[in-house]
Protein backbone atom coordinates (compact mmCIF):
# COMPACT_ATOMS: atom_id res chain seq x y z
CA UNK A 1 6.48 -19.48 -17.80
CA UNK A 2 4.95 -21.14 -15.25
CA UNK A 3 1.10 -22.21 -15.24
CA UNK A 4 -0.01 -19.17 -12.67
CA UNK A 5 1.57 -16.82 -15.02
CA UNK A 6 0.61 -18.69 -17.94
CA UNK A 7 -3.63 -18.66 -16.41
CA UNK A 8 -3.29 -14.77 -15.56
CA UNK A 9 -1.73 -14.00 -19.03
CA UNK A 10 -4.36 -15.95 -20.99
CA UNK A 11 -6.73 -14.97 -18.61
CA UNK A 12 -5.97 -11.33 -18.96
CA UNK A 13 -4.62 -11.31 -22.75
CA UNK A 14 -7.10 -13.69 -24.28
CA UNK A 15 -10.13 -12.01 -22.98
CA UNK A 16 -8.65 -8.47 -24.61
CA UNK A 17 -9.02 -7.07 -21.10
CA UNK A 18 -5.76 -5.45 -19.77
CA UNK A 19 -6.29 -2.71 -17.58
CA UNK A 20 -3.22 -0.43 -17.02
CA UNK A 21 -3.13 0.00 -14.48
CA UNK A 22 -4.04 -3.10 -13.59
CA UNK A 23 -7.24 -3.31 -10.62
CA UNK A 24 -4.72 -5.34 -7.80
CA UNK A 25 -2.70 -1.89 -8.89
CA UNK A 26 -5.16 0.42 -7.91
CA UNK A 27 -6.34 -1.13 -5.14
CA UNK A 28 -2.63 -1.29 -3.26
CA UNK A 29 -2.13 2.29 -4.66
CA UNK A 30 -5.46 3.55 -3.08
CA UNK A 31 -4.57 1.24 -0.06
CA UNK A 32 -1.29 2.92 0.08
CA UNK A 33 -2.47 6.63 -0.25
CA UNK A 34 -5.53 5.71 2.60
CA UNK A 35 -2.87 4.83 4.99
CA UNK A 36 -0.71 8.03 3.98
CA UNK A 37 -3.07 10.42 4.95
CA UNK A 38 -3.90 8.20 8.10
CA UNK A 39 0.09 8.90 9.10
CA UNK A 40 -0.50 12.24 8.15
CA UNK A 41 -2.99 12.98 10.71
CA UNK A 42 -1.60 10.88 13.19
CA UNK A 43 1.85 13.31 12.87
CA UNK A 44 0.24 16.34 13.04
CA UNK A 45 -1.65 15.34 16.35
CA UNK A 46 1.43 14.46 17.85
CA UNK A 47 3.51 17.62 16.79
CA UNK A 48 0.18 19.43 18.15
CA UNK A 49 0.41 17.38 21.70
CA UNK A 50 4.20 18.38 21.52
CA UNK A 51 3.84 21.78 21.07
CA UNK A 52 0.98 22.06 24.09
CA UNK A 53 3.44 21.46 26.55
CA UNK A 54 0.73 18.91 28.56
CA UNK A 55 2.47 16.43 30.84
CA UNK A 56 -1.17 14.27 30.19
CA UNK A 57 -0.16 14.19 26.37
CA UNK A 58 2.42 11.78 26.78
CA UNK A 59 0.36 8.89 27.12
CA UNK A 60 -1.33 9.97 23.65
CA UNK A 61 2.01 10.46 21.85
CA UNK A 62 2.69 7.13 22.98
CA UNK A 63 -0.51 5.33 21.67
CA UNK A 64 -0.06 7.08 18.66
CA UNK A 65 3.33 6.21 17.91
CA UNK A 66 2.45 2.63 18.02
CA UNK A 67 -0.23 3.24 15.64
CA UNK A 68 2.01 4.91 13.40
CA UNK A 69 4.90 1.84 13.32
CA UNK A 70 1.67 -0.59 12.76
CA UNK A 71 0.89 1.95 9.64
CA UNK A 72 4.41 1.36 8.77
CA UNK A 73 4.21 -2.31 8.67
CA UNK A 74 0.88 -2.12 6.40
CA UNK A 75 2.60 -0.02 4.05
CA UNK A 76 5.17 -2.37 4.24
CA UNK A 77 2.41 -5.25 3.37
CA UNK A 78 0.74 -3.21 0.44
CA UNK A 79 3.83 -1.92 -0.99
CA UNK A 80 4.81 -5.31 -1.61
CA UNK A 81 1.15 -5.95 -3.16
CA UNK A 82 1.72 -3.47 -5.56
CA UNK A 83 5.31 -4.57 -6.52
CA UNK A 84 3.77 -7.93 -7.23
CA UNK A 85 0.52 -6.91 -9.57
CA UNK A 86 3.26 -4.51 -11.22
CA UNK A 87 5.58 -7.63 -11.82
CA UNK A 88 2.25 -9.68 -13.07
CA UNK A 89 1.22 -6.80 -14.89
CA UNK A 90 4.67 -6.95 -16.53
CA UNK A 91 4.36 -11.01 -17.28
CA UNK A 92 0.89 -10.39 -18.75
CA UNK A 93 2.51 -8.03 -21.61
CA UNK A 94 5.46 -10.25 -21.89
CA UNK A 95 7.92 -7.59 -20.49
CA UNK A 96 8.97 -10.60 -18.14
CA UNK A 97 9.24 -13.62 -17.53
C-alpha cells in the first residue's frame, strides 16, 4: 500500500467515518447527472430546430452541437472522478490494493 492510500485509509478508517457512498462519489455522481440533463435539453432544442424547418436554425444546431461534444468531454472528466473515489473507496475497506 502506498502512503496516499495508506493516509486516506487511516484517515477514513481510523476516524470511524466511511461514508458509502463516499462524498468525492456523490459529488461526480451529482456532477454527472447535472451535465445529463444539460445534454438533455440541449437535444431536445436541436430536434425542435430540426423539426421547424428554419434555414436561420442552422447556425444554432451548430453552436449547440459543440456544446454538446464539450459536455461529452466533462463527462468524460467526471466519469473518471468517480471511477477513482470508487477505486479509493475500495482501498479504504481493503477490497484492493
Amino acid at each position: 500500500m502506498n502512503n496516499t492510500a495508506t493516509e486516506i485509509s487511516c484517515h477514513n478508517v481510523c476516524a470511524g467515518k466511511i461514508k458509502v457512498p463516499t462524498d468525492k462519489e456523490v459529488s461526480a455522481l451529482t456532477e454527472m447527472r447535472n451535465i445529463k440533463s444539460k445534454v438533455k435539453a440541449i437535444r431536445e432544442n436541436i430536434k425542435l430546430l430540426n423539426e421547424s424547418g428554419d434555414e436561420d436554425a442552422r447556425a444554432g444546431i451548430s453552436e449547440m452541437e459543440s456544446e454538446l461534444a464539450r459536455y461529452k468531454n466533462k463527462w468524460k472528466e467526471w466519469q473518471q472522478r468517480h471511477k477513482e473515489a470508487v477505486r479509493e473507496r475500495m482501498i479504504i475497506l481493503g477490497h484492493e490494493e
